[in-house]
C-alpha atoms as a PDB file:
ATOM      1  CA  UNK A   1     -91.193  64.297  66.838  1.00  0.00           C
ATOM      2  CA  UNK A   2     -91.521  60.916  65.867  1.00  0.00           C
ATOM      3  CA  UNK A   3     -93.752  58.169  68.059  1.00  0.00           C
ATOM      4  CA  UNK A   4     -92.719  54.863  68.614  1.00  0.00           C
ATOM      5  CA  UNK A   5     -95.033  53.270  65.800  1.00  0.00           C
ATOM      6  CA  UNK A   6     -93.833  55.230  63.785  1.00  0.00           C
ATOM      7  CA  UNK A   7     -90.050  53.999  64.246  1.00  0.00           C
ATOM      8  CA  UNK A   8     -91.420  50.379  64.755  1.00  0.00           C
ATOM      9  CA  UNK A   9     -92.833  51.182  61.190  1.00  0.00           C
ATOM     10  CA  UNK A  10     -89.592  52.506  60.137  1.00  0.00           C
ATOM     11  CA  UNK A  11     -87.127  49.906  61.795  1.00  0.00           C
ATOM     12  CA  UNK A  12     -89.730  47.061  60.689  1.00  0.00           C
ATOM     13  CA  UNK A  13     -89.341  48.512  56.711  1.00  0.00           C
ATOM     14  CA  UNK A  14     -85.533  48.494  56.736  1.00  0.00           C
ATOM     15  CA  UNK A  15     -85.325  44.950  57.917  1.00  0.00           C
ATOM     16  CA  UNK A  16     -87.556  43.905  55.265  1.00  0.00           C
ATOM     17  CA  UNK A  17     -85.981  45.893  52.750  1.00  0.00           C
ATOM     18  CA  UNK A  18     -82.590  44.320  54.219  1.00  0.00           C
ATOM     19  CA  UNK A  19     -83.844  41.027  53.955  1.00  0.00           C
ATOM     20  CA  UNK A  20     -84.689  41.289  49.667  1.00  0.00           C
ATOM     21  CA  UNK A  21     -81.427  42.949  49.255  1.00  0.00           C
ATOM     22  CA  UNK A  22     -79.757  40.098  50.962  1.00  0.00           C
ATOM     23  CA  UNK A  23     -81.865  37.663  49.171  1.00  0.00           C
ATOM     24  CA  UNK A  24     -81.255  39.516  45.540  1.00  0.00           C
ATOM     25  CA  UNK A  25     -77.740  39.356  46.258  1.00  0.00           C
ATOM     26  CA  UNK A  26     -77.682  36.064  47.327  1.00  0.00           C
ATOM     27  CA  UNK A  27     -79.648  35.050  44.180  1.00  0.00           C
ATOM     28  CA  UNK A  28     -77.519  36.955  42.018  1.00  0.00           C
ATOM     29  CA  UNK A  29     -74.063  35.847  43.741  1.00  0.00           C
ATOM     30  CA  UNK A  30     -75.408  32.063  42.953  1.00  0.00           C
ATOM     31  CA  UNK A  31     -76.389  33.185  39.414  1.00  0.00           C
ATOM     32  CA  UNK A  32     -72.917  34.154  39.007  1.00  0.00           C
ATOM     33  CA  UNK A  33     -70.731  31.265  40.608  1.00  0.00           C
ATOM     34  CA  UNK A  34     -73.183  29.458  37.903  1.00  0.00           C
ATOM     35  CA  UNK A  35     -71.780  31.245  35.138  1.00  0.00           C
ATOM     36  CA  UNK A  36     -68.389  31.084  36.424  1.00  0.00           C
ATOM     37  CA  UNK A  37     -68.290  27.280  36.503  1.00  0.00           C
ATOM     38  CA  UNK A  38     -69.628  27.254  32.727  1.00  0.00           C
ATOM     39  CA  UNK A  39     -67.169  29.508  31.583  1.00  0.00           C
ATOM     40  CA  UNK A  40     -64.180  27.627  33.590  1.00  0.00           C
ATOM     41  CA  UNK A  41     -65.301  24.598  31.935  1.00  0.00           C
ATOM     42  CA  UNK A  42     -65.709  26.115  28.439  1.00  0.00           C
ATOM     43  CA  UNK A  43     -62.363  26.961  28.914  1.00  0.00           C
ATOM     44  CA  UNK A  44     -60.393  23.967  29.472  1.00  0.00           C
ATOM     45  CA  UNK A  45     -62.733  22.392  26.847  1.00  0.00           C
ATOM     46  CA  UNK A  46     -61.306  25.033  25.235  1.00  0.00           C
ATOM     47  CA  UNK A  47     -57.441  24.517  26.292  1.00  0.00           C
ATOM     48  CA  UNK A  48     -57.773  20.758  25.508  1.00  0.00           C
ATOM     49  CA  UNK A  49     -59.002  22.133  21.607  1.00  0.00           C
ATOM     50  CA  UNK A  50     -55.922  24.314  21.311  1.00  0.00           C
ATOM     51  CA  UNK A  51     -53.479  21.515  22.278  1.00  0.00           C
ATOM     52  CA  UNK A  52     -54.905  18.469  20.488  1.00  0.00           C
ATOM     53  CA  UNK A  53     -54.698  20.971  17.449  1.00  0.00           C
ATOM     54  CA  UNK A  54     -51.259  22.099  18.289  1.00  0.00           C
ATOM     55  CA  UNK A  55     -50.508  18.532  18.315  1.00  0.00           C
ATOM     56  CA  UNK A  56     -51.681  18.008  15.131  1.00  0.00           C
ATOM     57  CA  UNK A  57     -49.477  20.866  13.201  1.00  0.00           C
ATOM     58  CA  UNK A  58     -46.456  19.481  14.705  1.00  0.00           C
ATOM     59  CA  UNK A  59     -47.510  16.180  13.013  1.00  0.00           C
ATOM     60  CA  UNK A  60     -48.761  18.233   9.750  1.00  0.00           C
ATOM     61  CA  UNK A  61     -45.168  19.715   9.881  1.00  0.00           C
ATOM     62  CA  UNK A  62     -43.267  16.945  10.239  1.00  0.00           C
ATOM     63  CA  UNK A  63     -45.287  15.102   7.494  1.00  0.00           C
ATOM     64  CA  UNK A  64     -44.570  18.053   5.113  1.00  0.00           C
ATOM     65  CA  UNK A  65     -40.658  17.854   6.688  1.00  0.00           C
ATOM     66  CA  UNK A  66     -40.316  14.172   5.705  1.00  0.00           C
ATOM     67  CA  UNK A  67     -42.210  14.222   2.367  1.00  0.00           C
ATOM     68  CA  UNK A  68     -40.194  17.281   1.159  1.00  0.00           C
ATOM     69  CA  UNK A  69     -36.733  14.903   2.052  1.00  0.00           C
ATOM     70  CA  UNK A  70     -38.166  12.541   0.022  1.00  0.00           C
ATOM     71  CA  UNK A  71     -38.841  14.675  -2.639  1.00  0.00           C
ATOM     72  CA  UNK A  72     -34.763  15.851  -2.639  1.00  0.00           C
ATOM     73  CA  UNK A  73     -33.980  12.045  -2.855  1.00  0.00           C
ATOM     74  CA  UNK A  74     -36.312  11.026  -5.337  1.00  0.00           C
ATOM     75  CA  UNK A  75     -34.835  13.691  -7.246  1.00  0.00           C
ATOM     76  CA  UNK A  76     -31.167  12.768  -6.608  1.00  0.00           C
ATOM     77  CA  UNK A  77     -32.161   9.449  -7.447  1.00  0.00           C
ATOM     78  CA  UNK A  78     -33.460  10.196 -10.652  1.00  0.00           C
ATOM     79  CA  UNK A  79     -31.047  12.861 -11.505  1.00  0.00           C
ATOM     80  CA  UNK A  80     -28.791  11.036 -14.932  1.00  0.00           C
ATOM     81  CA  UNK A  81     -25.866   9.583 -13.913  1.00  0.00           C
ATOM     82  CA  UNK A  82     -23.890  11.255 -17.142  1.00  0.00           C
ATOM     83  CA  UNK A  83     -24.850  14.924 -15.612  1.00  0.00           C
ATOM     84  CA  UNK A  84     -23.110  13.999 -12.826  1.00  0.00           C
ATOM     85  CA  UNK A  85     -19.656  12.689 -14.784  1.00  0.00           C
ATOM     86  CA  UNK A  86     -20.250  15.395 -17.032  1.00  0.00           C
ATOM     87  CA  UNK A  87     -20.190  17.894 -14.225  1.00  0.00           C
ATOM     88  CA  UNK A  88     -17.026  16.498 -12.828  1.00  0.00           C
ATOM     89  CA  UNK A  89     -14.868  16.771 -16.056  1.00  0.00           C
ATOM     90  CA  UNK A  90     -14.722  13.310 -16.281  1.00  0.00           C
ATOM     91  CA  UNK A  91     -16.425  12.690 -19.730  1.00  0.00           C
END
C-alpha cells in the first residue's frame, strides 16, 4: 500500500517530468517553424531563379530563331543570280 508521500512524490515527479516534455516540445516545435520559414524562403528564392532563367532561354531561343533567318537571307542574298536563271531554263 502506498502512503500519501509517497503519491505526493509520485504526482509531484510526473508534473515535472510533464513540464520538460512540454518545454522540449515547445523548443523543438519553435526549432522547426524556424526551419520551415528558411526553407519557404529558399524556395521562392529558388522559384524566382527558375523563372528569371526560363526567361532567359526564351530570349536565347529567339536570338538563335532570328539569327538562323538571317542566316537563310544572307544566303539567298548572296546566292548568284545566273543559278537562279539557269535553274529556270531561261539561259
Amino acid at each position: 500500500m502506498m502512503c500519501k508521500g509517497m503519491l505526493y512524490d509520485y504526482a509531484a515527479a510526473l508534473q515535472e517530468d510533464n513540464f520538460n516534455l512540454e518545454n522540449k516540445i515547445g523548443l523543438d516545435l519553435r526549432a522547426m517553424e524556424e526551419e520551415a520559414a528558411h526553407l519557404s524562403g529558399l524556395i521562392d528564392t529558388t522559384r524566382a531563379s527558375k523563372r528569371d532563367i526560363l526567361a532567359e532561354i526564351v530570349e536565347v531561343e529567339r536570338q538563335i530563331m532570328l539569327w538562323e533567318r538571317k542566316i537563310i537571307l544572307e544566303k539567298e542574298v548572296r546566292r548568284p543570280t545566273t543559278q537562279e536563271v539557269c535553274v529556270c531554263g531561261e539561259v
